[in-house]
N, C-alpha and C. Protein backbone atom coordinates (compact mmCIF):
# COMPACT_ATOMS: atom_id res chain seq x y z
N UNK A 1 -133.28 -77.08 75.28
CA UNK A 1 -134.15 -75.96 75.51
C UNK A 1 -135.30 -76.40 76.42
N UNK A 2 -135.71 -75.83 77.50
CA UNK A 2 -136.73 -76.00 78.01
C UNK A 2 -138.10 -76.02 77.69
N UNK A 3 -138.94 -76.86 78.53
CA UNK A 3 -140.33 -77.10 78.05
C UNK A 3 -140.83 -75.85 78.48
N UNK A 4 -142.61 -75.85 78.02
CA UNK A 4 -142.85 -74.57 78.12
C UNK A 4 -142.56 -73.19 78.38
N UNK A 5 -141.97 -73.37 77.09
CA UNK A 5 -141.10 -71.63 77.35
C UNK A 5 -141.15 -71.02 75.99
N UNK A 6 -141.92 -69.64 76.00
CA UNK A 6 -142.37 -69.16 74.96
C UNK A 6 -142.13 -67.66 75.49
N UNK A 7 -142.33 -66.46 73.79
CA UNK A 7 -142.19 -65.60 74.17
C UNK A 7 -143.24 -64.36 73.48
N UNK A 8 -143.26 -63.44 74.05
CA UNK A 8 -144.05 -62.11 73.55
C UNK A 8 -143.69 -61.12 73.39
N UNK A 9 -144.16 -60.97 71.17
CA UNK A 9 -143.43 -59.66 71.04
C UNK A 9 -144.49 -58.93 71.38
N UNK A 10 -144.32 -57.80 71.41
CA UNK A 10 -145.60 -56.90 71.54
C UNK A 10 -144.94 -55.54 70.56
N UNK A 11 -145.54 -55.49 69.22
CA UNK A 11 -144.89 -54.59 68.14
C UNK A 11 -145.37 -54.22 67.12
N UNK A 12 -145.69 -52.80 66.93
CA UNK A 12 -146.75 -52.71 65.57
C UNK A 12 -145.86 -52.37 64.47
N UNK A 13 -144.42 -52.32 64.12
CA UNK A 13 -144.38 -52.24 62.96
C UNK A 13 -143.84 -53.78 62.52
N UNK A 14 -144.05 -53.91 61.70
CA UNK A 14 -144.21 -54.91 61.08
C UNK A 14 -142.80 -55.33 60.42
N UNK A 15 -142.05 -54.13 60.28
CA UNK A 15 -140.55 -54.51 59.83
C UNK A 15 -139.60 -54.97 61.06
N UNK A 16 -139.89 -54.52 62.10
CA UNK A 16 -139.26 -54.39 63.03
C UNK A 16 -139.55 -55.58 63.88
N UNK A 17 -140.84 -56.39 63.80
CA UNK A 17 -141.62 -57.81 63.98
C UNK A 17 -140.62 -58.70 63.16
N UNK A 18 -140.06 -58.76 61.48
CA UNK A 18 -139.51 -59.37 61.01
C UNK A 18 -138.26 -59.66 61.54
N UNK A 19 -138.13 -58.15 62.06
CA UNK A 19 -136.09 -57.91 62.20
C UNK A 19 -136.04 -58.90 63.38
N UNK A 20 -136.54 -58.86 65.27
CA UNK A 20 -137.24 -59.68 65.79
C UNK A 20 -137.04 -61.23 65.22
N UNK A 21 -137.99 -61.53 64.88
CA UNK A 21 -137.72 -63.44 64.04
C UNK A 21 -136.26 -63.00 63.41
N UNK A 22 -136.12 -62.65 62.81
CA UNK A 22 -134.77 -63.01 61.98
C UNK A 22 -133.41 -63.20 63.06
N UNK A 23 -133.19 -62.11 64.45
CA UNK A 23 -132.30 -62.31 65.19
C UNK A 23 -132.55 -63.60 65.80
N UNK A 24 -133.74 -64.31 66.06
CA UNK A 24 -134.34 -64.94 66.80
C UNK A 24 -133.56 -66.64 66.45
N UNK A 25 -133.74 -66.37 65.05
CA UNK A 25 -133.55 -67.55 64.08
C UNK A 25 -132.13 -67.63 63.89
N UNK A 26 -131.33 -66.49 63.88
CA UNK A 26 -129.82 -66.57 63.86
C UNK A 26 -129.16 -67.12 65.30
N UNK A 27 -130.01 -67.30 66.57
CA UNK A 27 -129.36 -67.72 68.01
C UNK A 27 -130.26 -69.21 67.53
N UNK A 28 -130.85 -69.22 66.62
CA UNK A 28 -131.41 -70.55 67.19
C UNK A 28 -132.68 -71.09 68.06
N UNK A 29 -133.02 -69.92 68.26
CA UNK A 29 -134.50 -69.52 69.51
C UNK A 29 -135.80 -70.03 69.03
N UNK A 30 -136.28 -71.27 68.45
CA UNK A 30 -137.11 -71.41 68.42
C UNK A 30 -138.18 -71.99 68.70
N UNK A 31 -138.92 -70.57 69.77
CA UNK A 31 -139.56 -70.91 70.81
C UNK A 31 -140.89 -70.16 70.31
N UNK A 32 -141.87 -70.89 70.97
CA UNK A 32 -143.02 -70.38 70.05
C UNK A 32 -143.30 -68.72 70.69
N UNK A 33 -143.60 -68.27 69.52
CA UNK A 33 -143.32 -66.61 69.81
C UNK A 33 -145.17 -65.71 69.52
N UNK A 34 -145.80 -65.72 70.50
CA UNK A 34 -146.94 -64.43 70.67
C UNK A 34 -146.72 -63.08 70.35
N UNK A 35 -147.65 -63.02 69.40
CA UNK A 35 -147.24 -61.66 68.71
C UNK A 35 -148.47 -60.21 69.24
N UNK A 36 -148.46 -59.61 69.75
CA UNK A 36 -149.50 -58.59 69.47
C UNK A 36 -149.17 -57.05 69.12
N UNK A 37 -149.44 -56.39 68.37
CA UNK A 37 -149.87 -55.32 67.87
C UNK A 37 -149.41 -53.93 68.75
N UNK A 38 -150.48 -53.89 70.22
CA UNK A 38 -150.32 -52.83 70.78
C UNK A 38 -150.38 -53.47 72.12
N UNK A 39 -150.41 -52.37 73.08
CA UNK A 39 -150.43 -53.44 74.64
C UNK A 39 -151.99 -53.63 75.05
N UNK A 40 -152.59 -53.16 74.64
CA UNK A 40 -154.08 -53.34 74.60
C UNK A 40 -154.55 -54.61 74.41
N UNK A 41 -154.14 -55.14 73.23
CA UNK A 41 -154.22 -56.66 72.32
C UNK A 41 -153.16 -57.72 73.50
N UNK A 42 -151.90 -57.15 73.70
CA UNK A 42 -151.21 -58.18 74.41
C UNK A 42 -151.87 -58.07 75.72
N UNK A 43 -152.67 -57.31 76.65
CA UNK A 43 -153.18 -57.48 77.38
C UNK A 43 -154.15 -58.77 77.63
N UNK A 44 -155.04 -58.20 76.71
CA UNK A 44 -155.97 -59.02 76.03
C UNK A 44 -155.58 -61.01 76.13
N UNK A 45 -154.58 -61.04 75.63
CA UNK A 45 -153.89 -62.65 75.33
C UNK A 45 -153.50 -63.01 75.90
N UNK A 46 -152.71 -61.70 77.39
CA UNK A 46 -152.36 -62.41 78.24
C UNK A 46 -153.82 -62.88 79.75
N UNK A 47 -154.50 -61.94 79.57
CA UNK A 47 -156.01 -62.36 79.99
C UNK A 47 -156.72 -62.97 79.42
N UNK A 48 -156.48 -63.80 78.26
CA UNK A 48 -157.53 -64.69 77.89
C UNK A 48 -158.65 -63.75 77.63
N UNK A 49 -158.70 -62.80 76.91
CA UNK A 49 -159.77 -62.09 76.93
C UNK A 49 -159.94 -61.86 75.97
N UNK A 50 -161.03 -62.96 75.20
CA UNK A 50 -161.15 -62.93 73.87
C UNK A 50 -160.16 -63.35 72.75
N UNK A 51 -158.91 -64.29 73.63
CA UNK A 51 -157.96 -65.45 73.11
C UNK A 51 -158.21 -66.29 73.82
N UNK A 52 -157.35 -67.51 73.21
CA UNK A 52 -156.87 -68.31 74.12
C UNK A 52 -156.33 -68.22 75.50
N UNK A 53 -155.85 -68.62 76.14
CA UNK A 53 -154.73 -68.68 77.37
C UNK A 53 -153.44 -69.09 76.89
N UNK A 54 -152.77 -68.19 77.32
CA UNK A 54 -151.29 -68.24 77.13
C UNK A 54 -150.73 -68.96 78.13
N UNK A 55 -150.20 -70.39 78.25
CA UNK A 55 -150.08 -71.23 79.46
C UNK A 55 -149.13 -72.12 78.98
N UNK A 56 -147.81 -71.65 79.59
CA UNK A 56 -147.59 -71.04 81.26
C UNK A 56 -147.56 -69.41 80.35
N UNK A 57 -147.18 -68.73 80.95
CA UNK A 57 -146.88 -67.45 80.31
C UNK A 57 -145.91 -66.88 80.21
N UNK A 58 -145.36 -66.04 78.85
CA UNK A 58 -144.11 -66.07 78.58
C UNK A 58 -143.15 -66.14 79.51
N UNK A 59 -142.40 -66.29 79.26
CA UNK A 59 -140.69 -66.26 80.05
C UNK A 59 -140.11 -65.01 79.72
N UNK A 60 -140.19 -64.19 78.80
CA UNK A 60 -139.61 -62.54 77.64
C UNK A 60 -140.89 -62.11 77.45
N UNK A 61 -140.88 -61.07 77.38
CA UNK A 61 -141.89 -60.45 76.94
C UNK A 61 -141.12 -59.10 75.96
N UNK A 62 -141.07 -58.86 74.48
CA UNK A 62 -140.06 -58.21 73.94
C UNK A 62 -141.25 -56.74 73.82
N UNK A 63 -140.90 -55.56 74.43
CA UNK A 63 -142.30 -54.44 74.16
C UNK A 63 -141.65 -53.47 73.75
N UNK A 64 -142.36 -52.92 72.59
CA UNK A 64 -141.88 -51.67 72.42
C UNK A 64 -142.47 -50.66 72.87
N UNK A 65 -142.54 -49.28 72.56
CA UNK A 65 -142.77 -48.43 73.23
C UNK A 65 -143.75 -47.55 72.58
N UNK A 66 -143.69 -47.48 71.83
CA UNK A 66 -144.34 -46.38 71.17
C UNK A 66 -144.87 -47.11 70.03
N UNK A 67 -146.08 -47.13 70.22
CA UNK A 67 -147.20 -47.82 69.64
C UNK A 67 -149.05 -47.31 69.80
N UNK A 68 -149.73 -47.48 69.22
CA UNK A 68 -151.15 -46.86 68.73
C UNK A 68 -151.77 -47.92 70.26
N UNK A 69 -152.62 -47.43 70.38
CA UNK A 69 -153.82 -47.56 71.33
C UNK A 69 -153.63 -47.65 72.80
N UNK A 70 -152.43 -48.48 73.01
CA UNK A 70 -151.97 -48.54 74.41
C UNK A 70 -150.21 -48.72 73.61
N UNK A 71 -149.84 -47.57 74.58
CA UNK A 71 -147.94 -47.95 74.59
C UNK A 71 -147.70 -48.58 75.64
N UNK A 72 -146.02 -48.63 75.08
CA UNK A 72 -145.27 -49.73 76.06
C UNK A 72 -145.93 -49.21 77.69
N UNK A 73 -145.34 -48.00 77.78
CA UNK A 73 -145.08 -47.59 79.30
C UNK A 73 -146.86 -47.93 79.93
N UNK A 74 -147.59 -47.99 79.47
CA UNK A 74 -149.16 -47.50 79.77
C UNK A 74 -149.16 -49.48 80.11
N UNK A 75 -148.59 -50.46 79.25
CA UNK A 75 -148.79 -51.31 79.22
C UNK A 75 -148.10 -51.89 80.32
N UNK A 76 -146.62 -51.34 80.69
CA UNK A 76 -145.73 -51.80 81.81
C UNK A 76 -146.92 -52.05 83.43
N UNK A 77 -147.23 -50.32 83.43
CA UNK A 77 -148.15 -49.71 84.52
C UNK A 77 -149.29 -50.62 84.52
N UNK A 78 -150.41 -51.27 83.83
CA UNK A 78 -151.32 -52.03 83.40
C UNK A 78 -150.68 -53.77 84.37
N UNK A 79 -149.80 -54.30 83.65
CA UNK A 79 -148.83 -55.58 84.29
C UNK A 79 -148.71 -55.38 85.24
N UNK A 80 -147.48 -54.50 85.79
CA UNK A 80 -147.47 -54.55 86.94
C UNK A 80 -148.37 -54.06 87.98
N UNK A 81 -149.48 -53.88 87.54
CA UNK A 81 -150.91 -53.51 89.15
C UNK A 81 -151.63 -54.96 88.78
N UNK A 82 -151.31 -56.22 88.04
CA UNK A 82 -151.99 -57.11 87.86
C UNK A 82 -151.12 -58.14 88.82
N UNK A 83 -151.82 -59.16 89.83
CA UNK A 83 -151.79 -60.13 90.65
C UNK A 83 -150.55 -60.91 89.34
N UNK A 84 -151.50 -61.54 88.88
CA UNK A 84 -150.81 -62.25 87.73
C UNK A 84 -149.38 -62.41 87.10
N UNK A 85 -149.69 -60.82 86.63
CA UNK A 85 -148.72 -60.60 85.09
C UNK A 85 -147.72 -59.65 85.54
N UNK A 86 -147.67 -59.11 87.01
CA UNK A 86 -146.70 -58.51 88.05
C UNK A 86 -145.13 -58.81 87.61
N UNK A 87 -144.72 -60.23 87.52
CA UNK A 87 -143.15 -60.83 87.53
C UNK A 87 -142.80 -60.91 86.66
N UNK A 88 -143.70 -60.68 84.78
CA UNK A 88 -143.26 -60.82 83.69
C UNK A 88 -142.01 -60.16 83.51
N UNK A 89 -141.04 -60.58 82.65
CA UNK A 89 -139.47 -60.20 82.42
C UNK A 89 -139.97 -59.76 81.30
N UNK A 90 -139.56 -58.20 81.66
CA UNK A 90 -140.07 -57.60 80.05
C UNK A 90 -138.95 -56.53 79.69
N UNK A 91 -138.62 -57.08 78.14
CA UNK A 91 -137.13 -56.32 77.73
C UNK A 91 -137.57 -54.94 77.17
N UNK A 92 -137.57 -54.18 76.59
CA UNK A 92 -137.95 -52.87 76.26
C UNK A 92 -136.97 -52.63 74.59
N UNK A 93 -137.87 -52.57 73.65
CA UNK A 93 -137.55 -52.32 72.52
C UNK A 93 -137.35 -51.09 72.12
N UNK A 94 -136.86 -49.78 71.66
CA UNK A 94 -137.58 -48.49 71.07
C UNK A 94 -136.65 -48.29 70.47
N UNK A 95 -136.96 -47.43 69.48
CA UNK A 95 -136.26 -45.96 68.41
C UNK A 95 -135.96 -44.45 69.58
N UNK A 96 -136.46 -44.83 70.59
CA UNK A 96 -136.95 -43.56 71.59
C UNK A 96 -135.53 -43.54 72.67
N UNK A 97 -134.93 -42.04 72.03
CA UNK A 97 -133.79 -41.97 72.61
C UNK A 97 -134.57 -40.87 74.07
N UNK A 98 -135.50 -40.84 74.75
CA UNK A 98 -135.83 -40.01 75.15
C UNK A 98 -135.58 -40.12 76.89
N UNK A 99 -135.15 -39.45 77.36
CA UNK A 99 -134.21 -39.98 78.89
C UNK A 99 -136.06 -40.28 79.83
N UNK A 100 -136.99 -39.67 79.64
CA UNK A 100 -138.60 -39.80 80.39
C UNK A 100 -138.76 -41.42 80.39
N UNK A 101 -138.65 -41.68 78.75
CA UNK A 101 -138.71 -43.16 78.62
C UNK A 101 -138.09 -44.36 79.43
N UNK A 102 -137.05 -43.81 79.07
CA UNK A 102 -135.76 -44.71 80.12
C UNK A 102 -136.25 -45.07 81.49
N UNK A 103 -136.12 -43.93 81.79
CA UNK A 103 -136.60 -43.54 83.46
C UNK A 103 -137.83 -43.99 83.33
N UNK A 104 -139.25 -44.22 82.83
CA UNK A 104 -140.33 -44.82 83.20
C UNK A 104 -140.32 -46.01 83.41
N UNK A 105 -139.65 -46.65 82.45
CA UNK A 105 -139.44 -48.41 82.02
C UNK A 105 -138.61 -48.73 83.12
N UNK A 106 -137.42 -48.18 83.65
CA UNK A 106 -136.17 -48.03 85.07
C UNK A 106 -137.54 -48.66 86.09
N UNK A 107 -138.60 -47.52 86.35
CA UNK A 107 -139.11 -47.74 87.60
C UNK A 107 -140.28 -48.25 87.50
N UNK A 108 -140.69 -48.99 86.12
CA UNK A 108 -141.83 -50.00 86.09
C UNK A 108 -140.51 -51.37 86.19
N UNK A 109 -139.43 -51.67 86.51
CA UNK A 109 -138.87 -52.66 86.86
C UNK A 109 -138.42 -53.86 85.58
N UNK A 110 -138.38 -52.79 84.32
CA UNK A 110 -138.04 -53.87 82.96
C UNK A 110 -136.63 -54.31 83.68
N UNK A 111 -136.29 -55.80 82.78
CA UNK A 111 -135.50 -56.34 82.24
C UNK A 111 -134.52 -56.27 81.39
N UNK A 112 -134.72 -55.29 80.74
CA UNK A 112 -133.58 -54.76 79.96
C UNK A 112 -133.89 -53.75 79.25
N UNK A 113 -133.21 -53.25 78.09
CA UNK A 113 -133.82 -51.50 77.49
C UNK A 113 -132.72 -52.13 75.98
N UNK A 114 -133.13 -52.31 75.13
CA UNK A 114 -132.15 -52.26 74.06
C UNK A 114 -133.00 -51.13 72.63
N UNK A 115 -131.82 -50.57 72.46
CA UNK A 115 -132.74 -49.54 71.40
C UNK A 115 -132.61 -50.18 69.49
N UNK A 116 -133.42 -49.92 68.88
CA UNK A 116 -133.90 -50.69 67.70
C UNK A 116 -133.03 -50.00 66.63
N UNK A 117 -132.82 -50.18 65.54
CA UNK A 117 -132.87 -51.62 65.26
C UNK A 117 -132.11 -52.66 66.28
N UNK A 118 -133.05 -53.82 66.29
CA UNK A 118 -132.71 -55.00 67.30
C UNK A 118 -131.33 -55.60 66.67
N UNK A 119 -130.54 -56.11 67.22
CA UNK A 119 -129.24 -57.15 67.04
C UNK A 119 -128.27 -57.37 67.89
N UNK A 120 -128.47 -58.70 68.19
CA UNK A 120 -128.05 -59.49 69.11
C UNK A 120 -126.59 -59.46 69.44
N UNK A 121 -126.01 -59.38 67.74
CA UNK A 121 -124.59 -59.13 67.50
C UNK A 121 -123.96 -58.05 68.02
N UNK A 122 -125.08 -56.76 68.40
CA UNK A 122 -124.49 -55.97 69.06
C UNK A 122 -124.58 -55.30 70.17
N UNK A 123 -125.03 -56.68 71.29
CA UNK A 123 -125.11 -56.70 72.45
C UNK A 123 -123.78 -56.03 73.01
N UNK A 124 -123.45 -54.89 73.87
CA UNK A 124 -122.17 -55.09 74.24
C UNK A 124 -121.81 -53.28 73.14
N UNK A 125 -122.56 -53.56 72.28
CA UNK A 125 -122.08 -52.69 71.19
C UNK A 125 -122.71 -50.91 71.85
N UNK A 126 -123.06 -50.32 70.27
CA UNK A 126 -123.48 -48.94 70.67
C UNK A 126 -124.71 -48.49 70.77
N UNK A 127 -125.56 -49.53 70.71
CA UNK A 127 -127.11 -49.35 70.41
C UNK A 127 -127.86 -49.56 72.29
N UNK A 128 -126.78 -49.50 73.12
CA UNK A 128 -127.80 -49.46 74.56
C UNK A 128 -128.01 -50.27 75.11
N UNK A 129 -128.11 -51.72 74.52
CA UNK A 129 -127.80 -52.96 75.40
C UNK A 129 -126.57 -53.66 76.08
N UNK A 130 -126.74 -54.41 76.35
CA UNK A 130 -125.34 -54.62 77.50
C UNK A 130 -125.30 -56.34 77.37
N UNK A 131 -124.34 -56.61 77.54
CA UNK A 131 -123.70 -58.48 77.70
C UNK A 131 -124.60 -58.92 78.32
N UNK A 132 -124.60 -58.25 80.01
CA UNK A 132 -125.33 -58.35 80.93
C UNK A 132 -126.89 -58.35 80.62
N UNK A 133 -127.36 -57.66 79.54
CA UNK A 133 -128.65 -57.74 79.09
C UNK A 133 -129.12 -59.05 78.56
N UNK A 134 -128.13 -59.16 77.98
CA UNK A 134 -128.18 -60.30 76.80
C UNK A 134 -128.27 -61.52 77.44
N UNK A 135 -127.08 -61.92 78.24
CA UNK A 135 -126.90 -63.11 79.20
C UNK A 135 -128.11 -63.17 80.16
N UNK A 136 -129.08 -61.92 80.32
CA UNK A 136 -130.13 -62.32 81.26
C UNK A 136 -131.57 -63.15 80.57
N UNK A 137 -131.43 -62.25 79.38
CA UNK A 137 -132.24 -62.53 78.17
C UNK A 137 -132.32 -64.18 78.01
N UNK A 138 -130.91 -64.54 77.84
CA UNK A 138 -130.85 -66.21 77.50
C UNK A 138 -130.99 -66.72 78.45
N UNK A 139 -130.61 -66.53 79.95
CA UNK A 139 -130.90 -67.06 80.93
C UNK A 139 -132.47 -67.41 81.44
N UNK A 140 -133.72 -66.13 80.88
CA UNK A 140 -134.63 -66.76 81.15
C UNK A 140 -135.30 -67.29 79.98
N UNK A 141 -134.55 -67.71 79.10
CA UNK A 141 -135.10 -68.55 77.95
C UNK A 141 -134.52 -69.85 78.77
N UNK A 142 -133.60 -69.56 78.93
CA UNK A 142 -133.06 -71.60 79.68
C UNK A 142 -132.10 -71.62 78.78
N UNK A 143 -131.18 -70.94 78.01
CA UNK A 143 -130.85 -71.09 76.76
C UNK A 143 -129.12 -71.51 77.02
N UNK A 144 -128.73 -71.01 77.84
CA UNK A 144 -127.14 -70.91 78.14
C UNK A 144 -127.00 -71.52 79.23
């Protein structure tokens, strides 16, 4: 596994944070994992703003969407107008079968779209993710 290589969930429910580690722990992934709340907070950590510095900065960034203070999409738009945090590989988590969604996350330039509950096992399967998702996923972990 490669050196500095870490990842960010960005997720307020808290079951769905567990479900998350638990797939994480079944591939074996253990890479130190940044957690925040809403995209407001992961903003925040990834600016050092009123954290630490996140250094180097993730490799994944796992976001969901629909969340209290700042959502995913508000958070995508936020990244990408930043110098910085522009190239982050960010996969897209949701319950949100909603085609607006899709299409926002499409043309803020995510990394992938898998719909929740999360499982790895069913990459390929009926839940919206793809092989191709998956294999990109591990690829920028260094993993495969």
């Amino acid at each position: 596994m490669a050196e500095n290589v870490s990842l960010m969930l960005i997720e307020d429910d808290y079951i769905d944070e567990r479900n998350v580690e638990r797939e994480l722990k079944k591939l074996n992934i253990n890479l130190p994992l940044h957690k925040a709340r809403n995209g407001r907070e992961a903003l925040d950590m990834l600016r050092a703003e009123g954290y630490s510095r996140i250094s180097p900065l993730p490799s994944v960034v796992m976001l969901d969407i629909n969340m209290p203070r700042m959502n995913g999409i508000e958070f995508l738009t936020e990244i990408r107008q930043d110098p910085i945090l522009k190239s982050l590989n960010v996969f897209i988590m949701t319950t949100s079968t909603e085609d607006v969604d899709r299409e926002a996350a499409k043309n803020l330039g995510v990394s992938g779209y898998i719909e929740k509950p999360l499982s790895f096992e069913q990459f390929g399967g009926q839940n919206g993710a793809t092989i191709d998702t998956f294999s990109l996923f591990l690829d920028l972990l260094k993993l495969k």
